[in-house]
N, C-alpha and C. Protein backbone atom coordinates (compact mmCIF):
# COMPACT_ATOMS: atom_id res chain seq x y z
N UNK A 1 -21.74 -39.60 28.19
CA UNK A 1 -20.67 -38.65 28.46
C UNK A 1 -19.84 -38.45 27.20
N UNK A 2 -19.31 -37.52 27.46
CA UNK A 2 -18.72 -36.92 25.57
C UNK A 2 -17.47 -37.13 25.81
N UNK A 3 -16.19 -37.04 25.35
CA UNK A 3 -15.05 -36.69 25.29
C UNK A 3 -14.44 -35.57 24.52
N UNK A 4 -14.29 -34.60 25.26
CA UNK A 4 -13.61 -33.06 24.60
C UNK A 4 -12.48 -33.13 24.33
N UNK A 5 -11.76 -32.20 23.24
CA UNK A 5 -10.75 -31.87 23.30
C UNK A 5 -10.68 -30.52 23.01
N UNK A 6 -9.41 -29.98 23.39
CA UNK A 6 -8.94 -28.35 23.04
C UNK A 6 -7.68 -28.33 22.44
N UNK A 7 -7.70 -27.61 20.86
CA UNK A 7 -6.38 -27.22 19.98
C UNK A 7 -6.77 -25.96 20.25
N UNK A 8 -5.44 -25.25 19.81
CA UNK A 8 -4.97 -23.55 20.13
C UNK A 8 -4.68 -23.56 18.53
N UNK A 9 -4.89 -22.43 17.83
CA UNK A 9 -5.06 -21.98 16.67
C UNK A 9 -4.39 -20.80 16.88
N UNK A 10 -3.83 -20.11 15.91
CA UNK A 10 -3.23 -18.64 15.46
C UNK A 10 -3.24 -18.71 14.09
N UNK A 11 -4.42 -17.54 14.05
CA UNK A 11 -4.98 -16.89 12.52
C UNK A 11 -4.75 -15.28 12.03
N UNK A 12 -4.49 -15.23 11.01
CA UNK A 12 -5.22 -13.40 10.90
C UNK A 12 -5.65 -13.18 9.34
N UNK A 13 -5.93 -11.63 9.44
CA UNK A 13 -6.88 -11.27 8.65
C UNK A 13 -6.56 -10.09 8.17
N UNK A 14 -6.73 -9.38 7.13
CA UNK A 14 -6.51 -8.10 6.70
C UNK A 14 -7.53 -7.22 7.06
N UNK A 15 -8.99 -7.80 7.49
CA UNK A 15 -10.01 -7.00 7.13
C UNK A 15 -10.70 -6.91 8.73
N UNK A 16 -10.63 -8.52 9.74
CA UNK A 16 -11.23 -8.06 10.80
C UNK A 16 -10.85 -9.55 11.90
N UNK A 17 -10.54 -9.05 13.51
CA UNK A 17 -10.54 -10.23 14.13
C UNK A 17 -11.46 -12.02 13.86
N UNK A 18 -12.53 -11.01 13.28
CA UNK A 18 -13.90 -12.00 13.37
C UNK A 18 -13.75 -12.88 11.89
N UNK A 19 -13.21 -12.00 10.88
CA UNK A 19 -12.75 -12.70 9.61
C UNK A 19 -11.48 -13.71 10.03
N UNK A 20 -10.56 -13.42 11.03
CA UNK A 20 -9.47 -14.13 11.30
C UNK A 20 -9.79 -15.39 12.46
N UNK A 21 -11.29 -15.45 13.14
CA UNK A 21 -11.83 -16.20 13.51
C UNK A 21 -12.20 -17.50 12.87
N UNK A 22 -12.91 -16.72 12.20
CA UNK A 22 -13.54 -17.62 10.94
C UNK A 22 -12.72 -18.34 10.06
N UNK A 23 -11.15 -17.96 9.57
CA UNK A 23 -10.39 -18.75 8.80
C UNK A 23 -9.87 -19.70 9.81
N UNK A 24 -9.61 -19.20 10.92
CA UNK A 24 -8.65 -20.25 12.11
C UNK A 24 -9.84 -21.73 12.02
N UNK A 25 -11.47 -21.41 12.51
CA UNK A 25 -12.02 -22.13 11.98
C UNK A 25 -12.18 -22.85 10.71
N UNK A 26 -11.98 -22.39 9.83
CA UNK A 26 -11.82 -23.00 8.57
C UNK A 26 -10.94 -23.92 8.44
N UNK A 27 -9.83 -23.79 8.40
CA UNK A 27 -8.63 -24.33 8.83
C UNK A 27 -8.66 -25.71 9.29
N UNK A 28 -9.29 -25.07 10.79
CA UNK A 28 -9.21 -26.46 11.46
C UNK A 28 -10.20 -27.57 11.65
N UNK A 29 -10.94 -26.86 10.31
CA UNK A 29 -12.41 -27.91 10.24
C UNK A 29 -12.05 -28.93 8.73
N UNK A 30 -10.70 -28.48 8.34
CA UNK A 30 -10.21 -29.28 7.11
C UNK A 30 -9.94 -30.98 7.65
N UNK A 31 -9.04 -30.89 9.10
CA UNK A 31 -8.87 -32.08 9.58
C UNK A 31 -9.33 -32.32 10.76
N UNK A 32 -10.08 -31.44 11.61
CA UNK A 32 -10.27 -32.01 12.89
C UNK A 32 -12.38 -31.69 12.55
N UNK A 33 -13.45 -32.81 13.16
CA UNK A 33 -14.22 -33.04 12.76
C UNK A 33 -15.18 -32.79 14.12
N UNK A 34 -16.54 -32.54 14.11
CA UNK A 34 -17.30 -32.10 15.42
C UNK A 34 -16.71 -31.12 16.14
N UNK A 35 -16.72 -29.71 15.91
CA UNK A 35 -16.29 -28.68 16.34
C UNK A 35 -17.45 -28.31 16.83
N UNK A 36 -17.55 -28.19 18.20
CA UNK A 36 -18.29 -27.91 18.93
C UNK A 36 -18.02 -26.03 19.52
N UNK A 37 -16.94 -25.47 19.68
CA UNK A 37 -17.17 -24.19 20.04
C UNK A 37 -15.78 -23.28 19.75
N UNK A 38 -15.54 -22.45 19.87
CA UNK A 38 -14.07 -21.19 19.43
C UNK A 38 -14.25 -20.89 20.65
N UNK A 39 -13.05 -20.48 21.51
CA UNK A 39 -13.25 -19.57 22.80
C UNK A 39 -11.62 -18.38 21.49
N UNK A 40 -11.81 -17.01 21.78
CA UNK A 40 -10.48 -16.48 21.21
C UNK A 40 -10.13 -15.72 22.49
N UNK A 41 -8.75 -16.65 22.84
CA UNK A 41 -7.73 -16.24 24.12
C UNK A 41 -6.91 -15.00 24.02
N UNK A 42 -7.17 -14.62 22.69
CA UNK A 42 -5.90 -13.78 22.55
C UNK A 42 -6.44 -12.93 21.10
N UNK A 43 -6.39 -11.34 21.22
CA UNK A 43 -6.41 -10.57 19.80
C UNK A 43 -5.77 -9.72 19.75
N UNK A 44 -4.51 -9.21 18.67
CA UNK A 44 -3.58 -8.52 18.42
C UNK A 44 -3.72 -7.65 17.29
N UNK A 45 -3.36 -6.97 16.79
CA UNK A 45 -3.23 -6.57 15.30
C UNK A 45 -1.85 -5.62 15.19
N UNK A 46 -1.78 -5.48 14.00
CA UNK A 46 -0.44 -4.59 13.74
C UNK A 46 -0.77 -3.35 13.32
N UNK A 47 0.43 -2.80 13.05
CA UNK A 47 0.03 -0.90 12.40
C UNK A 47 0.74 -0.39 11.50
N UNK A 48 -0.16 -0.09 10.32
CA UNK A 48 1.18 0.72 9.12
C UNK A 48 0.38 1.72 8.81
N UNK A 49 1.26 3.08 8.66
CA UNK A 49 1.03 4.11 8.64
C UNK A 49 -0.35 4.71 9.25
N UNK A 50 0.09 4.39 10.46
CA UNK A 50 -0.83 4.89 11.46
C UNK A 50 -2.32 4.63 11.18
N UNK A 51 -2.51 3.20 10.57
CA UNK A 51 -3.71 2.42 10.46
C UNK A 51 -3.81 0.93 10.97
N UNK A 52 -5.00 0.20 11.34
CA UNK A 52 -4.67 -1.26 11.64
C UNK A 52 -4.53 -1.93 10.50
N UNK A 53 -3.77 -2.60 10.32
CA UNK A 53 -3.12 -3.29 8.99
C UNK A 53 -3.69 -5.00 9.12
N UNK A 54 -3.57 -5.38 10.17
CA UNK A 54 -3.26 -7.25 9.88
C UNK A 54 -4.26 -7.39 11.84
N UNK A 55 -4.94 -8.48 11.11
CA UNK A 55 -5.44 -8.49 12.96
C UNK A 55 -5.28 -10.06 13.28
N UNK A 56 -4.73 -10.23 14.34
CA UNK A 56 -4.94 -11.88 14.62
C UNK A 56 -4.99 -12.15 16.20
N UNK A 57 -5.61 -13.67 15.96
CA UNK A 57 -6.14 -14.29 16.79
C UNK A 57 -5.58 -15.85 17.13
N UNK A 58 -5.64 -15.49 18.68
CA UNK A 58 -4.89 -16.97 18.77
C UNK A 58 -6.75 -17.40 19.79
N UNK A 59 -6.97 -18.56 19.00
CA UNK A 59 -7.89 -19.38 19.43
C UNK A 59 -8.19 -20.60 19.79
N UNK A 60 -8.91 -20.76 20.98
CA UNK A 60 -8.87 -21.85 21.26
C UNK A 60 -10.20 -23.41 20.82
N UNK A 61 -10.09 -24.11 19.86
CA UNK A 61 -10.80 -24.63 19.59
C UNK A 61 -11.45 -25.74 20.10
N UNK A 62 -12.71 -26.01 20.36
CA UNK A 62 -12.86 -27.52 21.38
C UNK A 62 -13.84 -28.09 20.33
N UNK A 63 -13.32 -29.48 20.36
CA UNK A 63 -14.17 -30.50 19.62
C UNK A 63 -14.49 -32.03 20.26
N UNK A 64 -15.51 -32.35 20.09
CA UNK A 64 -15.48 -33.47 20.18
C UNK A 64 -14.94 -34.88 19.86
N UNK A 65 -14.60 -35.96 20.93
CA UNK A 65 -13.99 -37.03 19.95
C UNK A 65 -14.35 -38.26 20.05
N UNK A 66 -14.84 -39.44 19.64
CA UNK A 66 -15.83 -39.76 19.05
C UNK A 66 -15.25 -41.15 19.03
């Protein structure tokens, strides 16, 4: 039997949710170890001059613990 855990992350990106995925992952693969999956609970972005500017993601990360 494994033991899971779940951290919540909030990332963003200039260029794309999936880039702001990927850093939240990054991030949290500096100190937390056996990252087993991303669920993203939440995607937002902002708007300047009537373009999407900034996109982020609040994610939920589950890892194993060991």
């Amino acid at each position: 039997m494994s033991i899971l855990k779940v951290i919540e992350v909030l990332a963003n990106s200039d260029k794309s949710w999936e880039d702001a995925t990927r850093k939240a992952v990054a991030q949290a693969s500096k100190s937390v170890k056996n990252i087993r999956s991303v669920y993203i609970n939440e995607q937002s972005a902002t708007v300047k001059d009537g373009e999407l500017d900034n996109f982020r993601v609040n994610v939920k990360i589950t890892f194993e613990v060991k």
